[in-house]
N, C-alpha and C. Protein backbone atom coordinates (compact mmCIF):
# COMPACT_ATOMS: atom_id res chain seq x y z
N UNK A 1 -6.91 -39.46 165.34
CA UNK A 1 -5.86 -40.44 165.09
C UNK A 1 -4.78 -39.78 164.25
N UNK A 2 -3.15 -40.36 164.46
CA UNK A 2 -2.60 -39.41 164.03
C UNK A 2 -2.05 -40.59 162.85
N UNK A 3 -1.61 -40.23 161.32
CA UNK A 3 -1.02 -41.07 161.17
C UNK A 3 0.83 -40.35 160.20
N UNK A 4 1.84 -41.38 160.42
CA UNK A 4 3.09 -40.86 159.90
C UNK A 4 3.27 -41.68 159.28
N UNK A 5 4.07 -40.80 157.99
CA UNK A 5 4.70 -42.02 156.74
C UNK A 5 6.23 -41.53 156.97
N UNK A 6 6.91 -42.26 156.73
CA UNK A 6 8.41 -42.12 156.31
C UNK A 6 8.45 -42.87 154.52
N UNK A 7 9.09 -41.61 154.17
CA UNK A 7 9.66 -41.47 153.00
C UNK A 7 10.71 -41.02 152.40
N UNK A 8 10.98 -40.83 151.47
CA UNK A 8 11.99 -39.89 151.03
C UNK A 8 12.37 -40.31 149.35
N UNK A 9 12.78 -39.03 149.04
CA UNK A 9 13.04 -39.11 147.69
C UNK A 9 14.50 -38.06 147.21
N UNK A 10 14.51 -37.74 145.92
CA UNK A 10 15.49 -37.03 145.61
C UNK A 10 15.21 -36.28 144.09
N UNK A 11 16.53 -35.87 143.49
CA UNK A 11 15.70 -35.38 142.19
C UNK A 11 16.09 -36.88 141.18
N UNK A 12 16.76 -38.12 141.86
CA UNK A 12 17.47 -39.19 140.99
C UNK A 12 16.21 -40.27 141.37
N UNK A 13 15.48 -40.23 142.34
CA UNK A 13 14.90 -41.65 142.65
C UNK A 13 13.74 -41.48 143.72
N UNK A 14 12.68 -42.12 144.33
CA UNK A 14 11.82 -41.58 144.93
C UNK A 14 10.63 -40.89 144.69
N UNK A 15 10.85 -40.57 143.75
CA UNK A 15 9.30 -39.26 143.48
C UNK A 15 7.85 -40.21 143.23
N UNK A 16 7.81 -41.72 143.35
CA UNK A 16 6.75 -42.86 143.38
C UNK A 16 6.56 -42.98 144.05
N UNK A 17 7.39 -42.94 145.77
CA UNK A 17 7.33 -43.26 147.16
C UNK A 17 6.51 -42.13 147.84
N UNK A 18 6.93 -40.93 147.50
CA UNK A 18 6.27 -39.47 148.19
C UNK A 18 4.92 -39.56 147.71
N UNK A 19 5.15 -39.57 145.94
CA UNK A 19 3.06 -39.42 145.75
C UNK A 19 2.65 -40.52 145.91
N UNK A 20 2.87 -41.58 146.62
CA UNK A 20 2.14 -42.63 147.26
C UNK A 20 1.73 -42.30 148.53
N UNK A 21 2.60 -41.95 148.91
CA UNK A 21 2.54 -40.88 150.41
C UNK A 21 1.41 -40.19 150.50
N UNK A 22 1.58 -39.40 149.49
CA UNK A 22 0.71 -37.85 149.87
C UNK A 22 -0.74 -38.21 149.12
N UNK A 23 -0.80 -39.23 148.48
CA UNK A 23 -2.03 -39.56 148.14
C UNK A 23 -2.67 -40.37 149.39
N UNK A 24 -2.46 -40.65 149.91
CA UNK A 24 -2.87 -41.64 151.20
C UNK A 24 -2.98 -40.64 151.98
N UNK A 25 -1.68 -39.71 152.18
CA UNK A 25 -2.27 -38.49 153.47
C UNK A 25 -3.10 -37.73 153.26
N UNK A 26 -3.74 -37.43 151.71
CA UNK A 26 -4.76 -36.60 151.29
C UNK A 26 -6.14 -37.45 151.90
N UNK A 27 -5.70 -38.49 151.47
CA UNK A 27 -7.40 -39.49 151.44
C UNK A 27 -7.64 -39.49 153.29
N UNK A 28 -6.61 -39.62 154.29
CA UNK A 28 -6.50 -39.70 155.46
C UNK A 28 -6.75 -38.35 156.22
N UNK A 29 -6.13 -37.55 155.78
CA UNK A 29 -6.92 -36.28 156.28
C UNK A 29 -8.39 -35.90 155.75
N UNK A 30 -8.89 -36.59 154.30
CA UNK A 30 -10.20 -36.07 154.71
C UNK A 30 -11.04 -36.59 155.60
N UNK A 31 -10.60 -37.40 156.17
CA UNK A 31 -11.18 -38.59 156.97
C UNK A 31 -11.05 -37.78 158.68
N UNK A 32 -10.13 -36.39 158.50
CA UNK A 32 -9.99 -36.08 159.71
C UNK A 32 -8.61 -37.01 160.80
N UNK A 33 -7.79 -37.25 159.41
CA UNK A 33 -6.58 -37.74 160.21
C UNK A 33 -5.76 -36.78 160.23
N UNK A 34 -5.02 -36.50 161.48
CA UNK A 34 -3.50 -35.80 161.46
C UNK A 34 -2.64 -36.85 160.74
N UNK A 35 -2.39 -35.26 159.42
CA UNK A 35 -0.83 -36.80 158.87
C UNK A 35 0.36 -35.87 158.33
N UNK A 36 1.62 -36.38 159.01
CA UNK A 36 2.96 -36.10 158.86
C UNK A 36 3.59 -36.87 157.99
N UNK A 37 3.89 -36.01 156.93
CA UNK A 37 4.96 -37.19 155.87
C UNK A 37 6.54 -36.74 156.56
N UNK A 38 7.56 -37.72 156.70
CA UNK A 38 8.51 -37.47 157.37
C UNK A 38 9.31 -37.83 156.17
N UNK A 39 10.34 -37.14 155.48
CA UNK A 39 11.54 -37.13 154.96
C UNK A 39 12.79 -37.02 155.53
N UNK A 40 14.34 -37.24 154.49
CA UNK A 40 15.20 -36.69 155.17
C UNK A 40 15.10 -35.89 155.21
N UNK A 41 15.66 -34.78 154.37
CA UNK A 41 15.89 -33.94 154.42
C UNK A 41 14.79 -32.58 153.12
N UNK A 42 14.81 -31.14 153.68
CA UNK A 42 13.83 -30.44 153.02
C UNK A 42 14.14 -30.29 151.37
N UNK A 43 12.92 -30.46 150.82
CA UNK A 43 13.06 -30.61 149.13
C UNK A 43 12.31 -29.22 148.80
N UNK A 44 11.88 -28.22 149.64
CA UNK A 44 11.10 -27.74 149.44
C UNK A 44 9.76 -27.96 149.14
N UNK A 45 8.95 -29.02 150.21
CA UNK A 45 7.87 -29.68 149.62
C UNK A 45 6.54 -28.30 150.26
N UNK A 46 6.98 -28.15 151.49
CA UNK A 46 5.66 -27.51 152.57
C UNK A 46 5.32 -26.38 151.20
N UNK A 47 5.70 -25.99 149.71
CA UNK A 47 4.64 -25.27 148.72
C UNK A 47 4.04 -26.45 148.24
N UNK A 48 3.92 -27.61 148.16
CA UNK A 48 3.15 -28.55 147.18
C UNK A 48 2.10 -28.39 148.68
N UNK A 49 2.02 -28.24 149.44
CA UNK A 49 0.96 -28.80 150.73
C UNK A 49 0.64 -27.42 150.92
N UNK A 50 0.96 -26.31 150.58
CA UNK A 50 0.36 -25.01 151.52
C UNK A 50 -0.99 -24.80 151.38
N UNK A 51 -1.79 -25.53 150.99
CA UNK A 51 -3.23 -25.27 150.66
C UNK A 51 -3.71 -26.13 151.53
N UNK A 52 -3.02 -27.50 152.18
CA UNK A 52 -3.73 -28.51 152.86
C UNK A 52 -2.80 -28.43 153.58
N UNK A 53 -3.90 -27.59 155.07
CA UNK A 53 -3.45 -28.00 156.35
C UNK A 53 -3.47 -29.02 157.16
N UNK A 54 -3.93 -30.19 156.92
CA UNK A 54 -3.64 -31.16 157.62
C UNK A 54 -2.32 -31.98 157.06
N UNK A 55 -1.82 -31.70 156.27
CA UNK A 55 -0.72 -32.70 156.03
C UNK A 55 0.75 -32.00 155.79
N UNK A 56 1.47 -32.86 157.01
CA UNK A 56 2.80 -31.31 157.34
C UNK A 56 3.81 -32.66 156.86
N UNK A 57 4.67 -31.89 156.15
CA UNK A 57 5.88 -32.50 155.85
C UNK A 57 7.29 -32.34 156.61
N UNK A 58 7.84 -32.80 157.46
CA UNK A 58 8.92 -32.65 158.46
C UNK A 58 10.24 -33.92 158.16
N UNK A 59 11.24 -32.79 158.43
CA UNK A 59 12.66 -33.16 158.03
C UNK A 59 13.03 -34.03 158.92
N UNK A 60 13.24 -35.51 158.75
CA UNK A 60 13.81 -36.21 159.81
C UNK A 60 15.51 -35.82 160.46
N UNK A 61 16.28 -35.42 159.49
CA UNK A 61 17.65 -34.95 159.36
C UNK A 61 17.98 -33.28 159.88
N UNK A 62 18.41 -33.43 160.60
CA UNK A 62 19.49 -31.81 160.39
C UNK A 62 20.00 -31.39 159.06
N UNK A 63 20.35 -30.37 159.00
CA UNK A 63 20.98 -30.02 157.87
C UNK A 63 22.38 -30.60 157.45
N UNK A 64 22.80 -31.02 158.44
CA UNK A 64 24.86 -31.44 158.34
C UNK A 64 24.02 -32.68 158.45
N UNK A 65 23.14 -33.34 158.50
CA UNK A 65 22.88 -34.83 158.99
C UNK A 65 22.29 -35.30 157.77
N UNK A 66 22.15 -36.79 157.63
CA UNK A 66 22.22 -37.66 156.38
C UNK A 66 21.71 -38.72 157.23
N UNK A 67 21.15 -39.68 155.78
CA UNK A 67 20.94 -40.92 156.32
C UNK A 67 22.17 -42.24 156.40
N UNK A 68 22.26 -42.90 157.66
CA UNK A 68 23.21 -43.46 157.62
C UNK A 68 22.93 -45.61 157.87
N UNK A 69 21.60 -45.60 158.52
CA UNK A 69 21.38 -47.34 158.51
C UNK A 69 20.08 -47.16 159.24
N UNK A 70 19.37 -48.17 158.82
CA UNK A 70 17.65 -47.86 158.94
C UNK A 70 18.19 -48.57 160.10
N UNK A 71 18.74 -48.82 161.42
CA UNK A 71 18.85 -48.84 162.98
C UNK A 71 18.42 -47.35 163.60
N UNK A 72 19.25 -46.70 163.28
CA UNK A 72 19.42 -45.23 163.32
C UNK A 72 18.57 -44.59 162.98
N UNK A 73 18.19 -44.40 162.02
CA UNK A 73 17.17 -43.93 161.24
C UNK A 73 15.44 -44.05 161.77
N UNK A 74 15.31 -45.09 162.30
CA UNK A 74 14.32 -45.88 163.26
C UNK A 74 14.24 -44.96 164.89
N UNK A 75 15.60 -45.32 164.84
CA UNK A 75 15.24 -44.39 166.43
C UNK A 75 15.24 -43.00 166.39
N UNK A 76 15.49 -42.41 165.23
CA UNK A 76 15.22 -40.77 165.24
C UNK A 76 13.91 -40.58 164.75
N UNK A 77 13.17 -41.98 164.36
CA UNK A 77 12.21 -41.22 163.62
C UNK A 77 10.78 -41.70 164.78
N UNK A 78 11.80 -42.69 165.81
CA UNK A 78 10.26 -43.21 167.18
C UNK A 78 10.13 -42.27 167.71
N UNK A 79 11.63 -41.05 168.33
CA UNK A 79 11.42 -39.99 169.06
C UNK A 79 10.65 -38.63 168.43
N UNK A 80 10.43 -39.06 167.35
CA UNK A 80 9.52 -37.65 166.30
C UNK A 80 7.88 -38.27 166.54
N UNK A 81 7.62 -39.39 167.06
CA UNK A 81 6.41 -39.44 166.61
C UNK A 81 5.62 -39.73 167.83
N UNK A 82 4.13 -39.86 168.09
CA UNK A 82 3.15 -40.36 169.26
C UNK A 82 3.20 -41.78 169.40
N UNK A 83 3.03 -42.53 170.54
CA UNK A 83 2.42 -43.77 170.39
C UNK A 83 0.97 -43.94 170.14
N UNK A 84 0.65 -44.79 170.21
CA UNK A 84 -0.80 -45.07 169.21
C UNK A 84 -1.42 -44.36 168.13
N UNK A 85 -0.32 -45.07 167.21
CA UNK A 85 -0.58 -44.16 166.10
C UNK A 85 -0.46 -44.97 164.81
N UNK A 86 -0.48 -44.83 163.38
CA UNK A 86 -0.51 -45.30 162.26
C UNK A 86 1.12 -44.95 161.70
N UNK A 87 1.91 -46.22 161.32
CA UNK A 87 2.61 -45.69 160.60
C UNK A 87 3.13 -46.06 159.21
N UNK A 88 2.97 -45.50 158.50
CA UNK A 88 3.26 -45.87 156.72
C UNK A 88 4.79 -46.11 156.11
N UNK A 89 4.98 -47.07 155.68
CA UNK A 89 6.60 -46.67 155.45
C UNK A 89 6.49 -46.80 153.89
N UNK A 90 7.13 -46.02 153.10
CA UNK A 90 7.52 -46.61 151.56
C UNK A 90 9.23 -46.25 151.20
N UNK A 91 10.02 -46.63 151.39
CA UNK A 91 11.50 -46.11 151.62
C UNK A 91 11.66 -47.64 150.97
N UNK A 92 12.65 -47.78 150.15
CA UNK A 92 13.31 -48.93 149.80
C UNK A 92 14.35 -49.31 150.90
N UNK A 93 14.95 -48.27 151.33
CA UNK A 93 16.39 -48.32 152.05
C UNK A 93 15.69 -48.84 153.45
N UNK A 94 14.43 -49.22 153.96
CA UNK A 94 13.91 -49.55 155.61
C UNK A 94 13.88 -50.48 155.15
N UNK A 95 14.25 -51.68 156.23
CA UNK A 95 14.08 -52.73 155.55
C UNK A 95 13.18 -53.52 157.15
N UNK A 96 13.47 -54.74 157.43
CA UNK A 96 12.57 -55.61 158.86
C UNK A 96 13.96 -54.86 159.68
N UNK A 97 15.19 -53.99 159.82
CA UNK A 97 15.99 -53.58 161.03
C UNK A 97 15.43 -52.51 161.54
N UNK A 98 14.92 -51.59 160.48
CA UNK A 98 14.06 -50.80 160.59
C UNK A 98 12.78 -50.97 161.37
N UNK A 99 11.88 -51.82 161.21
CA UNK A 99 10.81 -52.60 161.94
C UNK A 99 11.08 -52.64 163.57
């Protein structure tokens, strides 16, 4: 089973949303889950995870790309992922458009 969180943080706000994240993807991979934490953009996280291969952190954004309305944001992040699957959200900015 695979499961994906969308998150994101910064160095101003966020850093409660990710280790909520990655505590759940820890507990989920020992369980033998595939789990992708999905951000915008790279913080340099894949050194906090290089010891645990099951849990990959991937950039929802391009580099010139930003977040612009959880509509948008939603459909870049259905085409990143499997169907039948688990998905976690902790983002303040997703709201039910997102849904």
């Amino acid at each position: 089973m695979k499961v994906y969180f969308r998150t994101n943080f910064s160095q101003k706000i966020g850093l409660g949303h990710f280790s909520r994240c990655s505590r759940l993807a820890n507990f989920f991979s020992k369980k033998n889950f595939n789990c992708k934490i999905y951000v915008d953009n790279n913080h340099k996280l894949n050194n906090y995870f290089k010891n645990n291969k099951k849990i990959n952190i991937k950039n929802l954004y391009k580099k010139n790309q930003k977040y612009i309305s959880p509509v948008k944001d939603a459909n870049i992040f259905k085409k990143m992922i499997d169907k039948n699957c688990i998905v976690i959200v902790d983002d303040y900015r997703l709201d039910y458009k997102w849904e």
